[in-house]
C-alpha atoms as a PDB file:
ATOM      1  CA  UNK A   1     118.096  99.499 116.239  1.00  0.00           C
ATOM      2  CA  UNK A   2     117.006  97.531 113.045  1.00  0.00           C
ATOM      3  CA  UNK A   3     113.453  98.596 113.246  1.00  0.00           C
ATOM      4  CA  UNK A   4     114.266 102.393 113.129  1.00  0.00           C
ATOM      5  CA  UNK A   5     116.072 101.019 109.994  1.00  0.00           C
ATOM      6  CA  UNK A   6     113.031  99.255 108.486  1.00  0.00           C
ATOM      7  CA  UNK A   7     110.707 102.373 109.435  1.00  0.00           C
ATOM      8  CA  UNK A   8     113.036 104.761 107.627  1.00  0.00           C
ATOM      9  CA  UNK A   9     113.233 102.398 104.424  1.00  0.00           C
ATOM     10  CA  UNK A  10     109.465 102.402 104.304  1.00  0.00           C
ATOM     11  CA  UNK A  11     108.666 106.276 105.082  1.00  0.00           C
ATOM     12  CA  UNK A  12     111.860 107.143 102.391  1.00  0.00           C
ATOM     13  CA  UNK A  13     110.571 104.985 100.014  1.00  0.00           C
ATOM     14  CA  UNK A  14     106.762 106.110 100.614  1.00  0.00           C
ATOM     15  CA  UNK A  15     107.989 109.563  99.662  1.00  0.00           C
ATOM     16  CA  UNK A  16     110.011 108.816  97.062  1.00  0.00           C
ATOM     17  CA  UNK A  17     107.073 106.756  95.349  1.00  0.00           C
ATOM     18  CA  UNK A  18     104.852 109.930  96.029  1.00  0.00           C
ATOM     19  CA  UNK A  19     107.024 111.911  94.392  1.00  0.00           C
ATOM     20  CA  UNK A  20     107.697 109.786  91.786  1.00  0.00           C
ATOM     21  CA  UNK A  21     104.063 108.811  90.963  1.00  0.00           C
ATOM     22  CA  UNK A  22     103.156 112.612  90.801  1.00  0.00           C
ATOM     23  CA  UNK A  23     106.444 113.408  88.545  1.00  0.00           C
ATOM     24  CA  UNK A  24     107.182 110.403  86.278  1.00  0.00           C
ATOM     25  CA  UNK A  25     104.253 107.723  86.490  1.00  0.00           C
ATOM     26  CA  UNK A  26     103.030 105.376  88.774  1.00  0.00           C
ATOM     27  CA  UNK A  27     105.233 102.561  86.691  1.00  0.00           C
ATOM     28  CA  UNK A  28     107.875 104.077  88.674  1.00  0.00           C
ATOM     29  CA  UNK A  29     105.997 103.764  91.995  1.00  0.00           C
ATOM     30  CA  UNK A  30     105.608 100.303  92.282  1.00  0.00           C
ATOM     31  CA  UNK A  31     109.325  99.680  91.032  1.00  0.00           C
ATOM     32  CA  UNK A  32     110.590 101.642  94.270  1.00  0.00           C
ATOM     33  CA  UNK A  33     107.905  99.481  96.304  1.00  0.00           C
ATOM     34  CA  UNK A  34     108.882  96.302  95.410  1.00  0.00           C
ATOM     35  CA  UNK A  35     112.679  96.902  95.948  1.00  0.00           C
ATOM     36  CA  UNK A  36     111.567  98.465  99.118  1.00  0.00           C
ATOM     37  CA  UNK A  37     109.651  95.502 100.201  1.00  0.00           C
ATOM     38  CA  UNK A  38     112.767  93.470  98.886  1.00  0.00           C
ATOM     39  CA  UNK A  39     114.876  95.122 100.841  1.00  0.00           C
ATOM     40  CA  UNK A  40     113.217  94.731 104.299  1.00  0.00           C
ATOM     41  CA  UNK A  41     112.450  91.185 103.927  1.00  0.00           C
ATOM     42  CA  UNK A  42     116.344  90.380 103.044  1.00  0.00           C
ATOM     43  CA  UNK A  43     117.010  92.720 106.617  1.00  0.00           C
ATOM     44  CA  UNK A  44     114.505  90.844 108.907  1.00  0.00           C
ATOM     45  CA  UNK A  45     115.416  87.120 106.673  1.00  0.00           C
ATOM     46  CA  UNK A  46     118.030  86.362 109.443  1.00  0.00           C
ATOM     47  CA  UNK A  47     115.460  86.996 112.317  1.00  0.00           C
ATOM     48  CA  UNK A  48     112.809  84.486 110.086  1.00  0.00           C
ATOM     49  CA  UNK A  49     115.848  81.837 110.308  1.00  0.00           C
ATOM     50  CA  UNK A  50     116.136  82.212 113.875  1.00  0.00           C
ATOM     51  CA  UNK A  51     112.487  82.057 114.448  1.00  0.00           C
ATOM     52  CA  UNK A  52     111.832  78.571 112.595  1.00  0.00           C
ATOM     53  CA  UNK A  53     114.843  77.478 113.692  1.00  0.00           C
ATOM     54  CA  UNK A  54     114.101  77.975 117.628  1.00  0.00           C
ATOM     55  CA  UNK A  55     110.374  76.732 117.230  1.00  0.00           C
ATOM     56  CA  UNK A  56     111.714  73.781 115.240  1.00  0.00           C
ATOM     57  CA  UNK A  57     113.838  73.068 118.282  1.00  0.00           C
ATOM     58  CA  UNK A  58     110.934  73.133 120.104  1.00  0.00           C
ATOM     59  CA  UNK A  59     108.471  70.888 117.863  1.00  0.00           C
ATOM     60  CA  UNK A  60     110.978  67.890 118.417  1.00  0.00           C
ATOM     61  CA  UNK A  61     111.389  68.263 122.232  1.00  0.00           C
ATOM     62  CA  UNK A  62     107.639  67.833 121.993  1.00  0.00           C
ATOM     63  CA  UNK A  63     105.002  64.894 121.398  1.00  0.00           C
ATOM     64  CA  UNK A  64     103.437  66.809 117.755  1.00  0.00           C
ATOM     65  CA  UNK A  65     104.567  65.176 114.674  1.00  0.00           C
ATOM     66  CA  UNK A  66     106.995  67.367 112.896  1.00  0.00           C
ATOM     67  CA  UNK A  67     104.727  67.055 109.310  1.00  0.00           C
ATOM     68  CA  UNK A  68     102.168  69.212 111.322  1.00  0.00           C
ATOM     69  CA  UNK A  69     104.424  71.560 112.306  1.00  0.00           C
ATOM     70  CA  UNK A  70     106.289  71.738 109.430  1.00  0.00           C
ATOM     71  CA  UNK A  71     102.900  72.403 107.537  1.00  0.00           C
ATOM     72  CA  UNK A  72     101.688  75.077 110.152  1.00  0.00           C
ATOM     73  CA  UNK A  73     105.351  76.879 109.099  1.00  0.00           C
ATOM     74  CA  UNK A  74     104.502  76.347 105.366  1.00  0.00           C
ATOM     75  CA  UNK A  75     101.003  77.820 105.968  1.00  0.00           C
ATOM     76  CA  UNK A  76     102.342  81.074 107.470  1.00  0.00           C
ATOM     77  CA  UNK A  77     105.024  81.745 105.157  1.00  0.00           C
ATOM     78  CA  UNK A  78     102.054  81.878 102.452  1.00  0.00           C
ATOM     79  CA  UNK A  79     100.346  84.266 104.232  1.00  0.00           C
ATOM     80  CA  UNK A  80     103.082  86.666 104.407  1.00  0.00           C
ATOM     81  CA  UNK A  81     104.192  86.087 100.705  1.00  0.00           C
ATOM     82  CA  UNK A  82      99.997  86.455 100.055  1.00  0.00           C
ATOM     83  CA  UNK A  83      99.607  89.593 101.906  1.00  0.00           C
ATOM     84  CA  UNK A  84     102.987  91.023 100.135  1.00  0.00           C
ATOM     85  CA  UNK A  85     101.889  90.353  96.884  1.00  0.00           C
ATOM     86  CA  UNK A  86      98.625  91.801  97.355  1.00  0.00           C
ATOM     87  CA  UNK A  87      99.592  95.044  99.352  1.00  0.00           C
ATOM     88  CA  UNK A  88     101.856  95.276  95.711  1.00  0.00           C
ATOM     89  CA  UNK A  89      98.938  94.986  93.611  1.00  0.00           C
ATOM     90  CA  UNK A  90      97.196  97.448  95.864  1.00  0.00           C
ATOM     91  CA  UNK A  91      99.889  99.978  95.359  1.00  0.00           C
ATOM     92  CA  UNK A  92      99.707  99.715  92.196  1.00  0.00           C
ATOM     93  CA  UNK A  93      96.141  99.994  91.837  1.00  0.00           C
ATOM     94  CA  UNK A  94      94.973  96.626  91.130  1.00  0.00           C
ATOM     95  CA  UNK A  95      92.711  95.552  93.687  1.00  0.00           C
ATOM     96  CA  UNK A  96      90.774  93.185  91.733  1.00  0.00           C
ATOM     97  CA  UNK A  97      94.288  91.315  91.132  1.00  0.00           C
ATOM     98  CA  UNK A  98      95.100  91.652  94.510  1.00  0.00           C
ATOM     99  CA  UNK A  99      91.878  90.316  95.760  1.00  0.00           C
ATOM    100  CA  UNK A 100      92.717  87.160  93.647  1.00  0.00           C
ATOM    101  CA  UNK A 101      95.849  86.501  95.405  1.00  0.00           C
ATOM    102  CA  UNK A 102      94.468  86.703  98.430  1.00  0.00           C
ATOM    103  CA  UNK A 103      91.681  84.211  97.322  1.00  0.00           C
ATOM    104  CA  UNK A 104      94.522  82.023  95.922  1.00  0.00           C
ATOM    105  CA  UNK A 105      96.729  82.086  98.784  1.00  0.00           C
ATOM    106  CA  UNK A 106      93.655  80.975 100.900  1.00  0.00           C
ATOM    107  CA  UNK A 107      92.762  78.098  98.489  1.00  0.00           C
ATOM    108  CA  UNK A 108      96.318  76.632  99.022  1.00  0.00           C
ATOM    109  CA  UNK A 109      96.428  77.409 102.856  1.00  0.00           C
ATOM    110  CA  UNK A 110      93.204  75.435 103.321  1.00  0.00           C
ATOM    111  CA  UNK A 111      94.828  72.411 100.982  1.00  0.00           C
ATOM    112  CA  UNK A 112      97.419  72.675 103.015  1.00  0.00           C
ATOM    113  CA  UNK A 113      95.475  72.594 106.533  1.00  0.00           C
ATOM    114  CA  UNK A 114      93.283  69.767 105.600  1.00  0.00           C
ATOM    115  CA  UNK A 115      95.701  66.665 106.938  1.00  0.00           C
ATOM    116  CA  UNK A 116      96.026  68.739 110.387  1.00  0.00           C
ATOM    117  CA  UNK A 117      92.086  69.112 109.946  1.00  0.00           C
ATOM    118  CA  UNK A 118      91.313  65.126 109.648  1.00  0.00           C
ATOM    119  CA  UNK A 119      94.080  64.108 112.161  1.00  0.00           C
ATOM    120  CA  UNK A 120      92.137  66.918 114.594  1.00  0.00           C
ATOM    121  CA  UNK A 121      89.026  65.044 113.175  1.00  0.00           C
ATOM    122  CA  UNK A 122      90.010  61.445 114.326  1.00  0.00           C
ATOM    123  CA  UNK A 123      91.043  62.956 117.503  1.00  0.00           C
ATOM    124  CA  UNK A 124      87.608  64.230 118.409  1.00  0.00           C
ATOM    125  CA  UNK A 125      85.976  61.109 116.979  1.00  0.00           C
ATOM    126  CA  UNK A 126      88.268  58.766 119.429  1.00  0.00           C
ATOM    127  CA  UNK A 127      87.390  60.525 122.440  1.00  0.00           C
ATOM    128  CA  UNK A 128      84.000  61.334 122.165  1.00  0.00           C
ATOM    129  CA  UNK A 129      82.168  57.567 122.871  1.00  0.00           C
END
């Protein structure tokens, strides 16, 4: 099972950044973090494909317009690359940094929401009378 996989990576890696932090430096730390983090992304990047793929598939068999779908996608592959960044900064002690990219990462999301926001807008203005 791939999941015992990713556990293992992360609770080896945990430990070995424990260790190394306490032996070497936290410089170190992060380093092992980020490859970790690296290298479960590039094991679960096939399921990602298969997930956009089958709700893509499913967008065009229905009415939405594929721009608003496609943006929804955009919008949640930000969070995840948000959250990642910042849970790096974290580890490596930064939370002030980290609290930027999560500011940033909301700044773009919203920029990125706001035609699905004013076509939901002229929706709501059509129906009501």
């Amino acid at each position: 099972m791939e999941i015992i996989q990713i556990v293992s990576i992360g609770i080896i890696s945990t430990i070995l950044a424990v260790l190394v932090r306490r032996t070497i430096g936290s410089e170190f730390a992060i380093f092992i973090s980020l490859v970790a983090g690296i290298l479960i992304f590039f094991m679960i990047l096939d399921k990602l494909v298969y997930i956009v793929e089958t709700l893509s598939q499913l967008a065009k068999r229905t009415t939405i317009e594929f721009t608003y779908f496609s943006t929804i996608l955009k919008i949640i592959g930000i969070a995840y690359i948000v959250e990642f960044g910042a849970q790096i900064s974290r580890d490596a002690g930064e939370e002030a940094i980290a609290s930027k990219i999560e500011l940033g990462g909301k700044i773009v999301m919203m920029v990125l929401a706001i035609p699905i926001l004013l076509a939901l807008m002229e929706l709501i203005i059509k129906i009501l009378p």
